[in-house]
C-alpha atoms as a PDB file:
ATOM      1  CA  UNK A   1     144.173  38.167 152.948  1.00  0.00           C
ATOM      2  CA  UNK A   2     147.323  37.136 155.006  1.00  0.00           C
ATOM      3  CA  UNK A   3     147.567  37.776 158.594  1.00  0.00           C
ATOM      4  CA  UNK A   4     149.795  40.020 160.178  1.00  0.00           C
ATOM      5  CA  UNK A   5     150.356  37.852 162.855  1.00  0.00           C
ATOM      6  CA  UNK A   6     151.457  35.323 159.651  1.00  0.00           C
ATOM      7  CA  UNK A   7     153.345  37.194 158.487  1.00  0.00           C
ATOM      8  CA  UNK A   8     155.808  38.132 161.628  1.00  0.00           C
ATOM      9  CA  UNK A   9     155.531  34.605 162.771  1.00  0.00           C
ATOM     10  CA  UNK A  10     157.094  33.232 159.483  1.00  0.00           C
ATOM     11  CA  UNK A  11     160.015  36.341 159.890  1.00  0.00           C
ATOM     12  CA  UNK A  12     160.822  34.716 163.572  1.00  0.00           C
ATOM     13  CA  UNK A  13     161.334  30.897 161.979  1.00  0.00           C
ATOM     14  CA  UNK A  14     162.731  32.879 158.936  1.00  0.00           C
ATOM     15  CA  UNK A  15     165.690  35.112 160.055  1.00  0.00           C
ATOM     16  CA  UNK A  16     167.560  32.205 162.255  1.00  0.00           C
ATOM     17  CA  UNK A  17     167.565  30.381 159.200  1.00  0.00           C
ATOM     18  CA  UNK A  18     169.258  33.809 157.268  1.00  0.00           C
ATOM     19  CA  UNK A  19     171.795  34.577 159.954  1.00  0.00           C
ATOM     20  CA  UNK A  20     173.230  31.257 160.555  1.00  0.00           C
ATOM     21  CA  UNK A  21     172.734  29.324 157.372  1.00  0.00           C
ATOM     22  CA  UNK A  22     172.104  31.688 154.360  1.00  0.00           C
ATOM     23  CA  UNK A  23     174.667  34.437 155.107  1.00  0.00           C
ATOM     24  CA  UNK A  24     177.634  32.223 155.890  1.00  0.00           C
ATOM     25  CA  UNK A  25     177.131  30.603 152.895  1.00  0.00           C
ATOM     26  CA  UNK A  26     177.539  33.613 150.817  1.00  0.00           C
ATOM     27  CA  UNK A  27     180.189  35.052 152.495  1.00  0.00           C
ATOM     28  CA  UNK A  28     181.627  31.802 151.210  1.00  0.00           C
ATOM     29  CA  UNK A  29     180.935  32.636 147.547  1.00  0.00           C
ATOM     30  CA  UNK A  30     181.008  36.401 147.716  1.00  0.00           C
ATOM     31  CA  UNK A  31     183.734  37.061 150.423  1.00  0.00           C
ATOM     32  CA  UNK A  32     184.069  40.909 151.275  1.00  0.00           C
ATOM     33  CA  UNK A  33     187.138  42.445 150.568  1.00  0.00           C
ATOM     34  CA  UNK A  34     189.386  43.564 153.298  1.00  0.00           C
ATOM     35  CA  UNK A  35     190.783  47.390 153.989  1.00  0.00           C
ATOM     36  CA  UNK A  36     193.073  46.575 156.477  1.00  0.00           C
ATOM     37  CA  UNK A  37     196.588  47.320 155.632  1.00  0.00           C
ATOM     38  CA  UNK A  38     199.695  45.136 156.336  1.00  0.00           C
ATOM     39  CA  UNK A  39     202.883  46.738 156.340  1.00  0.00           C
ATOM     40  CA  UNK A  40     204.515  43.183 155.697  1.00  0.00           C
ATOM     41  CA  UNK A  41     202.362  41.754 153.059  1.00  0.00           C
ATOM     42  CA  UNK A  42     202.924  41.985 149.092  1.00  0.00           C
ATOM     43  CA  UNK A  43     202.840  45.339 148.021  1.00  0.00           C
ATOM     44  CA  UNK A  44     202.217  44.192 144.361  1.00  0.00           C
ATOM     45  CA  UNK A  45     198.262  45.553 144.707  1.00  0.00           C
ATOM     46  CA  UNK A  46     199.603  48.473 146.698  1.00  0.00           C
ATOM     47  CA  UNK A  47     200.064  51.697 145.240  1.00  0.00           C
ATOM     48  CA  UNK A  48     203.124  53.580 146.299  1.00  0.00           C
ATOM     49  CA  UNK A  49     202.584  57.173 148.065  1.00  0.00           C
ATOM     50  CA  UNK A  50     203.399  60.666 145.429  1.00  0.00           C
ATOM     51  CA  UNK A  51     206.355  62.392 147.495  1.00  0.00           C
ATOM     52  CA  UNK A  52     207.840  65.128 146.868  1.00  0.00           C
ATOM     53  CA  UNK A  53     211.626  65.674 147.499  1.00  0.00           C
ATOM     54  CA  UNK A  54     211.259  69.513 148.020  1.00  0.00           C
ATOM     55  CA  UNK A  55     209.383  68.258 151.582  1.00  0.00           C
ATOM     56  CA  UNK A  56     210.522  65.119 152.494  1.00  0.00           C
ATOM     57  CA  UNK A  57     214.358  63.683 152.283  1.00  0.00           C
ATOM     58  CA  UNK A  58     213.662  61.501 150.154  1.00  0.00           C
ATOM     59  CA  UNK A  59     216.215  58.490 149.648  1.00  0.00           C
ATOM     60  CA  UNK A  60     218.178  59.112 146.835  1.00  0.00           C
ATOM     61  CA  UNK A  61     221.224  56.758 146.931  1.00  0.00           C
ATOM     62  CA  UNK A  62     223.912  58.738 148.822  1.00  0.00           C
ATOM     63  CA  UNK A  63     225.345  56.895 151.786  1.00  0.00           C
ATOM     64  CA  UNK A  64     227.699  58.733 154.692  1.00  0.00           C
ATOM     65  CA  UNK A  65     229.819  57.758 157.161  1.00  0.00           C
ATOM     66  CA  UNK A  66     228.044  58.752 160.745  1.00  0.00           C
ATOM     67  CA  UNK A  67     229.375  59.668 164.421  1.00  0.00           C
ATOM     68  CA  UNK A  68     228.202  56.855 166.591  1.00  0.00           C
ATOM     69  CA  UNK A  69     225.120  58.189 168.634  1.00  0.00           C
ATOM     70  CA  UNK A  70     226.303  59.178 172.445  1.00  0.00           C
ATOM     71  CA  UNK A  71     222.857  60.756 173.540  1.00  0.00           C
ATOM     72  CA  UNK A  72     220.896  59.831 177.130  1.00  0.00           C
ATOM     73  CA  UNK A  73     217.192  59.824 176.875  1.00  0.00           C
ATOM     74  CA  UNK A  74     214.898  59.974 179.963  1.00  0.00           C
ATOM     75  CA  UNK A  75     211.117  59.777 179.179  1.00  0.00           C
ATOM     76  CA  UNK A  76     208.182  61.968 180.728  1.00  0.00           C
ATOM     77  CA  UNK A  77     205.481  60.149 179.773  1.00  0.00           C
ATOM     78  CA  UNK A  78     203.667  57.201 177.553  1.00  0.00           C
ATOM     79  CA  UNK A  79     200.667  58.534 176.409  1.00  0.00           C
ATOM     80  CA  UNK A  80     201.501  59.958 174.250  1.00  0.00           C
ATOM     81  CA  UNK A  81     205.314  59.363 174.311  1.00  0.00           C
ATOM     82  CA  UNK A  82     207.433  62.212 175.117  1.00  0.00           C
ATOM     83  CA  UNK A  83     210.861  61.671 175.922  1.00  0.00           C
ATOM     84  CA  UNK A  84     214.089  64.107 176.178  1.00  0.00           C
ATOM     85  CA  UNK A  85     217.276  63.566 174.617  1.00  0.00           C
ATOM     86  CA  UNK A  86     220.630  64.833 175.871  1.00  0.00           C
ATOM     87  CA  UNK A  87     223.731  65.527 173.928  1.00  0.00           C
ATOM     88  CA  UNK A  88     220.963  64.607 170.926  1.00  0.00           C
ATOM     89  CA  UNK A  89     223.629  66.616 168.897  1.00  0.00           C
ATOM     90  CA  UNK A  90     227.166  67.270 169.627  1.00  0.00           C
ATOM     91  CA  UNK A  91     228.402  70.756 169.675  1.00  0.00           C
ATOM     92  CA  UNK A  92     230.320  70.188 166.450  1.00  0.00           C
ATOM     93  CA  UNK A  93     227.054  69.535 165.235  1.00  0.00           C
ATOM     94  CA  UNK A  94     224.954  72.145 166.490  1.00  0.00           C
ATOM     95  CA  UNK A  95     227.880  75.122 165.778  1.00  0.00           C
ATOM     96  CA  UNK A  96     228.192  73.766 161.879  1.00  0.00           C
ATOM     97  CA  UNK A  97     224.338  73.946 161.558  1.00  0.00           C
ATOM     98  CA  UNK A  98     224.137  76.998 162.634  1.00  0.00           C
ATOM     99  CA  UNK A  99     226.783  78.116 160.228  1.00  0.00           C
ATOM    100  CA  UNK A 100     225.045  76.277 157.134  1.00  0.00           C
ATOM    101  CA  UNK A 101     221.693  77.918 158.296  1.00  0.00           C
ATOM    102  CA  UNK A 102     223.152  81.868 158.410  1.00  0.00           C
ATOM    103  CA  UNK A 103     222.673  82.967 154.672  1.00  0.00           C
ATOM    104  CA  UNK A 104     219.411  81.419 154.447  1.00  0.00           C
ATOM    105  CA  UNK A 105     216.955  82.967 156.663  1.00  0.00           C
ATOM    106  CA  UNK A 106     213.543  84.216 155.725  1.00  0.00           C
ATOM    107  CA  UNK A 107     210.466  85.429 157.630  1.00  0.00           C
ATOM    108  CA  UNK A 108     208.693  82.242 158.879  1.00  0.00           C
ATOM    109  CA  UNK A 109     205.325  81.399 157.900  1.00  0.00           C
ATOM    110  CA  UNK A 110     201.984  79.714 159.171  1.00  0.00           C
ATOM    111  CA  UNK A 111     199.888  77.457 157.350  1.00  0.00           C
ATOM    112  CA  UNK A 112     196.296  77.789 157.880  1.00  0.00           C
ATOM    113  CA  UNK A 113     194.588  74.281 156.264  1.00  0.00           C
ATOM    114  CA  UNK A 114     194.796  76.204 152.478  1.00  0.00           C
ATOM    115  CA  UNK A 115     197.200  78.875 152.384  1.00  0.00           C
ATOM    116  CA  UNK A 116     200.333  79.952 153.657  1.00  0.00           C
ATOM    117  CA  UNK A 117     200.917  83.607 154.930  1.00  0.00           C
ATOM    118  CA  UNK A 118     203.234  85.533 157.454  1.00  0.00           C
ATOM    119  CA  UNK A 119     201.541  86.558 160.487  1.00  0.00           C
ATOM    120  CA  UNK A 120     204.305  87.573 163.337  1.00  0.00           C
ATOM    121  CA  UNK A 121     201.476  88.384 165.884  1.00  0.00           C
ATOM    122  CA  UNK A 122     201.280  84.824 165.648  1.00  0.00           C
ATOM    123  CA  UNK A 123     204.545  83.535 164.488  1.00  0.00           C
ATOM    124  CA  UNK A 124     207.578  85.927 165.329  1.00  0.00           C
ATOM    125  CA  UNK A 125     211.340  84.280 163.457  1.00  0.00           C
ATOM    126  CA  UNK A 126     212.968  83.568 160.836  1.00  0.00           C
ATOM    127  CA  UNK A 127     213.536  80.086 159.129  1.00  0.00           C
ATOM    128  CA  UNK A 128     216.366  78.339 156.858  1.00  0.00           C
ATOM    129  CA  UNK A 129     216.205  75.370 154.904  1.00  0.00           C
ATOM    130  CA  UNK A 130     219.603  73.372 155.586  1.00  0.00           C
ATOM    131  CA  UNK A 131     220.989  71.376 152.426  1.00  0.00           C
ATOM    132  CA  UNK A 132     221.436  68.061 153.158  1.00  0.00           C
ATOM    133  CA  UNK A 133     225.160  67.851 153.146  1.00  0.00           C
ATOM    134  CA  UNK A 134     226.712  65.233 155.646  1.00  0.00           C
ATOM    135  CA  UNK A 135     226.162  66.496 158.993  1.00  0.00           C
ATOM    136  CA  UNK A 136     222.484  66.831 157.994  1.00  0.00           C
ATOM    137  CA  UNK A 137     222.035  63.732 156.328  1.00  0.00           C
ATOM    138  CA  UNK A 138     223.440  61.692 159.594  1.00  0.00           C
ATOM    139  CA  UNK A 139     220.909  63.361 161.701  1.00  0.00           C
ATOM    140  CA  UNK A 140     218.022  62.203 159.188  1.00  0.00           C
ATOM    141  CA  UNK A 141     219.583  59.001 159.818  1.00  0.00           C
ATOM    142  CA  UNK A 142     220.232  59.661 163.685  1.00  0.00           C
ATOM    143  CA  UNK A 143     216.099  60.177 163.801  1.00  0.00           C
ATOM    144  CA  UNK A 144     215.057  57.376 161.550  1.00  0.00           C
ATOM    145  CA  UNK A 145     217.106  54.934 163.691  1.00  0.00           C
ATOM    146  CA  UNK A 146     215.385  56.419 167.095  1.00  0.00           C
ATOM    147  CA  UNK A 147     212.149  55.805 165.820  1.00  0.00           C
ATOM    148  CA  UNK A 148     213.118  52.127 165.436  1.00  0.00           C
ATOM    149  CA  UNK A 149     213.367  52.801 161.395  1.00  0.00           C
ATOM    150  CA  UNK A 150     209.634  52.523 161.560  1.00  0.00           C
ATOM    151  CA  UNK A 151     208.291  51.677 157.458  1.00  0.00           C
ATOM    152  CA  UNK A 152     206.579  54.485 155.329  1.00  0.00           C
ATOM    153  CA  UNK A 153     207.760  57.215 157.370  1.00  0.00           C
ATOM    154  CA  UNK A 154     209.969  59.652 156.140  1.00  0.00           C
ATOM    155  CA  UNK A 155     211.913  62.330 157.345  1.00  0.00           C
ATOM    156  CA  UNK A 156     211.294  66.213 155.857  1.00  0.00           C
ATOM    157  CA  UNK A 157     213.531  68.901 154.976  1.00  0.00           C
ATOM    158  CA  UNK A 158     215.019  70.877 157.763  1.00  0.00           C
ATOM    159  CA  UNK A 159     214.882  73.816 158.651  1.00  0.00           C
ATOM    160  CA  UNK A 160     216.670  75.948 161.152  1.00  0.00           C
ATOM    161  CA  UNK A 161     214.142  78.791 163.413  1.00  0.00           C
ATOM    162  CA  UNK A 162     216.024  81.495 164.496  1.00  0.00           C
ATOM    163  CA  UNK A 163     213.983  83.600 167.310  1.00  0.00           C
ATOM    164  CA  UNK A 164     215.553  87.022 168.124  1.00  0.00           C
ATOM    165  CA  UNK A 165     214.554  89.365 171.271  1.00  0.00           C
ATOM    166  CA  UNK A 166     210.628  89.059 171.181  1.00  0.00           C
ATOM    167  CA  UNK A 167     210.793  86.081 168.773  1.00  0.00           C
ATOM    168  CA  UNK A 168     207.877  83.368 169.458  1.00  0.00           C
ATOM    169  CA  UNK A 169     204.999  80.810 168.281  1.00  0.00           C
ATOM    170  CA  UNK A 170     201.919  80.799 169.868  1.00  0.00           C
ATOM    171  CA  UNK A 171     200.410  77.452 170.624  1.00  0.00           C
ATOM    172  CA  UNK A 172     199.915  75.291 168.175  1.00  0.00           C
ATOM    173  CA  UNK A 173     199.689  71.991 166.717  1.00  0.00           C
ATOM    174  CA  UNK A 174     202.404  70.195 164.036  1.00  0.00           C
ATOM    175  CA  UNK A 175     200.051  67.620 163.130  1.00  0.00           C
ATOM    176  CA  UNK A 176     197.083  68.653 160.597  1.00  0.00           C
ATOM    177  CA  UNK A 177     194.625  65.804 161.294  1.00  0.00           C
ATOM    178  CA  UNK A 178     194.867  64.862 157.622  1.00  0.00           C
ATOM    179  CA  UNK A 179     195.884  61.076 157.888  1.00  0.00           C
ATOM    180  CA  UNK A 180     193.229  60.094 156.581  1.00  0.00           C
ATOM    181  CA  UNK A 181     193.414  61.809 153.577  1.00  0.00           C
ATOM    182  CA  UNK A 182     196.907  60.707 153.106  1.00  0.00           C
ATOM    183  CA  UNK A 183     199.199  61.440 155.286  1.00  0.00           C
ATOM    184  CA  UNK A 184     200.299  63.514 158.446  1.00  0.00           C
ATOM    185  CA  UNK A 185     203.035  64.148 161.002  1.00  0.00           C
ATOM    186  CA  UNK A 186     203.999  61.439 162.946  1.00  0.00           C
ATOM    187  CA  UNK A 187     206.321  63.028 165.601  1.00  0.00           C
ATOM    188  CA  UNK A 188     208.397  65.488 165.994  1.00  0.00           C
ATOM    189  CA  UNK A 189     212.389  66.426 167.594  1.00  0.00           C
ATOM    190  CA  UNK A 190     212.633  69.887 168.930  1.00  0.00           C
ATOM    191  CA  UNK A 191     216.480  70.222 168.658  1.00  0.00           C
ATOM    192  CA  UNK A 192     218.009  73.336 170.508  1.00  0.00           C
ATOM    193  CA  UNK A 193     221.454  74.756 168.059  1.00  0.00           C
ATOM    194  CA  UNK A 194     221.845  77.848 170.227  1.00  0.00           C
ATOM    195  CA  UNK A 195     220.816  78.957 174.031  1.00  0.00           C
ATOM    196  CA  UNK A 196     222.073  81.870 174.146  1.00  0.00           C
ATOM    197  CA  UNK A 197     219.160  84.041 175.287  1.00  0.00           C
ATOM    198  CA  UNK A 198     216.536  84.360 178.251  1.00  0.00           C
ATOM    199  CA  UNK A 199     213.389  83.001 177.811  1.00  0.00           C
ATOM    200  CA  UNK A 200     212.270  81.331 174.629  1.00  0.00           C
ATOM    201  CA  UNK A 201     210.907  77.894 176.420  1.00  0.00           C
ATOM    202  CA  UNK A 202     209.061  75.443 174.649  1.00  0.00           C
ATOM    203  CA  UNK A 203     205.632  75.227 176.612  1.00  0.00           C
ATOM    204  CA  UNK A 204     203.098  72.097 176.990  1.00  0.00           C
ATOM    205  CA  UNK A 205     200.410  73.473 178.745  1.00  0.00           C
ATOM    206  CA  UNK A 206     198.659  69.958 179.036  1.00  0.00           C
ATOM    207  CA  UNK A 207     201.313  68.653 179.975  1.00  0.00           C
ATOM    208  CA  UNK A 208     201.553  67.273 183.920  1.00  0.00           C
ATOM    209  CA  UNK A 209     204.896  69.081 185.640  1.00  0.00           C
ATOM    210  CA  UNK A 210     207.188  66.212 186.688  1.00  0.00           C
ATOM    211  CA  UNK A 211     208.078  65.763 190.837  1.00  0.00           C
ATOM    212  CA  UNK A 212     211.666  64.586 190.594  1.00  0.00           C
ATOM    213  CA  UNK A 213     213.710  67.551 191.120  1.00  0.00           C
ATOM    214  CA  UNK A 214     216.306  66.165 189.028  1.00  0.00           C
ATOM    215  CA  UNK A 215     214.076  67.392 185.772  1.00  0.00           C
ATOM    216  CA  UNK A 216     214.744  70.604 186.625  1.00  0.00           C
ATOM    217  CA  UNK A 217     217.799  71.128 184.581  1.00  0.00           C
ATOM    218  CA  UNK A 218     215.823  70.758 181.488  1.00  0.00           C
ATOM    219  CA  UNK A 219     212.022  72.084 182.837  1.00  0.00           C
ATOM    220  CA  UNK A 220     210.919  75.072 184.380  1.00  0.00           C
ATOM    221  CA  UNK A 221     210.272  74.057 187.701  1.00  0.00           C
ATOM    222  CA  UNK A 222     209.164  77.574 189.449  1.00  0.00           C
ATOM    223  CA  UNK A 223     207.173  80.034 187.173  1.00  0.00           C
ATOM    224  CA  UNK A 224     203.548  80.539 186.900  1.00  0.00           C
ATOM    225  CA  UNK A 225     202.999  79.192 183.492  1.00  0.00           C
ATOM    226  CA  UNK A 226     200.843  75.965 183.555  1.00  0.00           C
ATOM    227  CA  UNK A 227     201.931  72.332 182.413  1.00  0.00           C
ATOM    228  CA  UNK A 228     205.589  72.134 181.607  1.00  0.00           C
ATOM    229  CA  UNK A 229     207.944  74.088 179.949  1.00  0.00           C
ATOM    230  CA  UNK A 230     211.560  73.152 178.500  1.00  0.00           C
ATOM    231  CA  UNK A 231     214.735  75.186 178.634  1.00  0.00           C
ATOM    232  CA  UNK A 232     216.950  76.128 175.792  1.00  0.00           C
ATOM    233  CA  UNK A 233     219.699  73.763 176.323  1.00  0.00           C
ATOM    234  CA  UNK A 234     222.527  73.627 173.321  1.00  0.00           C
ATOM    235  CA  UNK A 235     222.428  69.877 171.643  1.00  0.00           C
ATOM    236  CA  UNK A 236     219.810  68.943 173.915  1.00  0.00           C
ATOM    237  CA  UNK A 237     215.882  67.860 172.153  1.00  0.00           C
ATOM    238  CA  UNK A 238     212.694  66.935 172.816  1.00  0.00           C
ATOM    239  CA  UNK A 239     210.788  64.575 171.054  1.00  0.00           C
ATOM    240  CA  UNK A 240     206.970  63.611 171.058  1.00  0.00           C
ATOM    241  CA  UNK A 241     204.999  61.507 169.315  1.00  0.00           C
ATOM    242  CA  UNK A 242     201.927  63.735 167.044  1.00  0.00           C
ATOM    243  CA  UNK A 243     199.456  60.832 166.381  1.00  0.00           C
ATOM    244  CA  UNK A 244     197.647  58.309 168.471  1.00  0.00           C
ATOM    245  CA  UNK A 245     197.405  54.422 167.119  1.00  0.00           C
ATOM    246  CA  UNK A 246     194.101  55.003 164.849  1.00  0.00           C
ATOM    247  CA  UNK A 247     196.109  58.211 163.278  1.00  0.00           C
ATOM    248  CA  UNK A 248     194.317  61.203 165.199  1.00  0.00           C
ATOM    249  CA  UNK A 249     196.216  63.666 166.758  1.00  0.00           C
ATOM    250  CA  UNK A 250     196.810  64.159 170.303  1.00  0.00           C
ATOM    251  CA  UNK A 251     195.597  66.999 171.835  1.00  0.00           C
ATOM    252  CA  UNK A 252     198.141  66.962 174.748  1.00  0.00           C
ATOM    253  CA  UNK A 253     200.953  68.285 172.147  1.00  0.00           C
ATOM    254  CA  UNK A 254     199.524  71.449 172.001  1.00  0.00           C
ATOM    255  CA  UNK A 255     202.505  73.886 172.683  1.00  0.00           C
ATOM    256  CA  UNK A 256     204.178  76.717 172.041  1.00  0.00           C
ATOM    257  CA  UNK A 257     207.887  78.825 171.892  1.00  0.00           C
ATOM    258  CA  UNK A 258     207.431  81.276 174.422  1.00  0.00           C
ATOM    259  CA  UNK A 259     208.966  85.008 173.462  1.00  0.00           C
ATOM    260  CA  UNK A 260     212.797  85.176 173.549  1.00  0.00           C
ATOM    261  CA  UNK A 261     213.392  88.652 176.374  1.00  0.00           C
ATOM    262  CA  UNK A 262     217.035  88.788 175.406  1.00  0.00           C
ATOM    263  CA  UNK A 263     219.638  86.834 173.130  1.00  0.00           C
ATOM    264  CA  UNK A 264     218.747  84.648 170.089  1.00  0.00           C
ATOM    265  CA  UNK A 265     217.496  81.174 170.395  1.00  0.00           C
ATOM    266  CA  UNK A 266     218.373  78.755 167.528  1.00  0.00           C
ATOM    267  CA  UNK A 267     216.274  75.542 166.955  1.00  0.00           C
ATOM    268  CA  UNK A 268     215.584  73.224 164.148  1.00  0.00           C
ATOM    269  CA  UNK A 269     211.939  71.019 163.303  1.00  0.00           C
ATOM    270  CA  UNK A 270     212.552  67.418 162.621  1.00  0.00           C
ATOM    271  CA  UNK A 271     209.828  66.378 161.512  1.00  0.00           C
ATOM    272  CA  UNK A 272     208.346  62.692 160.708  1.00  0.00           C
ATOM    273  CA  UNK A 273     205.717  62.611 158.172  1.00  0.00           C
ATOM    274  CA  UNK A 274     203.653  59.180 157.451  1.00  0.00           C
ATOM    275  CA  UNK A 275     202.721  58.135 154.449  1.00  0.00           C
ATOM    276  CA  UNK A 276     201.416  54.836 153.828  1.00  0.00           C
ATOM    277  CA  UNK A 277     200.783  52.548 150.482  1.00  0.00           C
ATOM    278  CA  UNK A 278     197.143  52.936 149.560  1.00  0.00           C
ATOM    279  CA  UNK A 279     195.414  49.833 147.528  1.00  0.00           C
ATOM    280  CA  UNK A 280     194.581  50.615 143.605  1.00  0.00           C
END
């Protein structure tokens, strides 16, 4: 009858010999195959993304002639990046979307993780999807080229969000955690069309209140809501980046539209949705 004591003394000698002879010579013949996707390499074993043009703005061979961009940016923070955009639109710009968007509106909705429904103690305005005539078109571009033209991300369909006397959104996220699965939103512009009201901020509650005074034509910088909150301003947008490196979202972008008290506030979602090759 064998030992124990054999028996775990040949496993010492035995497993040195394994790890450092016997497995790197299979890995040799049977070398494991690698996950890690490469935006630059061949895509022949790559397997493009379904898309659907009703969502995204999808390319589809029309080309316009754009404005040069004139907008100033100043960033609030890195991590993750936030930065705010003046003059993001002209007010050309902002006045003819506002026109395209005025036939068009209808209730907004929510989106739960499986259904959509219309809940205003939750989500109080109206939406408009904007066709994607010039004007729009050269701000899909206008957002792609920010961004640094960044591959597999594509812009969606726009819509305007009209938010009369009481209109609001209670804190949320835009990104769904589903990039894993497939895709997700990358980032996001909150562009402001019309500022004609009181109230109606966008709040980050998680956000950290800047010191320079000089943010204060933009931010809240008396009021007894926490983090920081952003004015209305006409052409003006902010824009924040929804997913961390490793494609979870970050919980800093929680935020919300506080309720409009009197006027109507005009804004319009750009959103950046990523959706990468997958192998076959």
């Amino acid at each position: 009858m064998i030992k124990l004591s054999t028996i775990l003394t040949s496993l010492f000698y035995l497993l040195p010999i394994y790890i450092f002879l016997i497995a790197p010579a299979l890995r040799q013949f049977f070398p494991e195959e690698s996950h890690t996707f490469d935006p630059d390499e061949d895509t022949v074993d790559l397997e493009g993304p379904i898309l659907n043009d009703t969502i995204l703005s999808l390319d589809d061979g029309i080309t316009v002639t754009c404005p040069p961009d004139t907008y100033r940016v100043q960033i609030l923070r890195h991590n993750p990046l936030v930065i705010y955009i003046e003059d993001f639109l002209s007010d050309s710009e902002a006045d003819h979307l506002v026109k395209l968007s005025e036939n068009s509106y209808t209730p907004s909705i929510i989106y739960d993780g499986t259904t959509e429904k219309i809940d205003p103690t939750t989500r109080l305005s109206d939406r408009a999807l904007l066709p994607r005539d010039t004007t729009v078109r050269c701000l899909e571009a206008r957002a792609k080229a920010f961004q640094g033209w960044r591959p597999h991300l594509y812009i969606e369909r726009m819509w305007a969000q009209r938010y009369n006397a009481s209109g609001h959104y209670r804190h949320h996220y835009d990104w769904a955690g589903s990039s894993a699965r497939g895709g997700d939103r990358a980032s996001t512009f909150m562009v402001y069309l019309g500022d004609e009201c009181r109230g109606g901020g966008t709040n980050f509650p998680r956000f950290k209140r800047p010191r320079d005074e000089r943010w204060c034509r933009f931010v809240e910088c008396e009021g007894e809501h926490e983090g920081v909150t952003f004015r209305p301003v006409k052409g003006n947008a902010i824009f924040w980046e929804n997913l961390r490196p490793d494609g979870t979202g970050y919980p800093e972008t929680w935020h919300a539209a506080f309720p409009v008290t009197e006027g109507t506030k005009v804004g319009l979602n750009i959103w950046s949705w990523y959706q990468p090759p997958r192998r076959r």
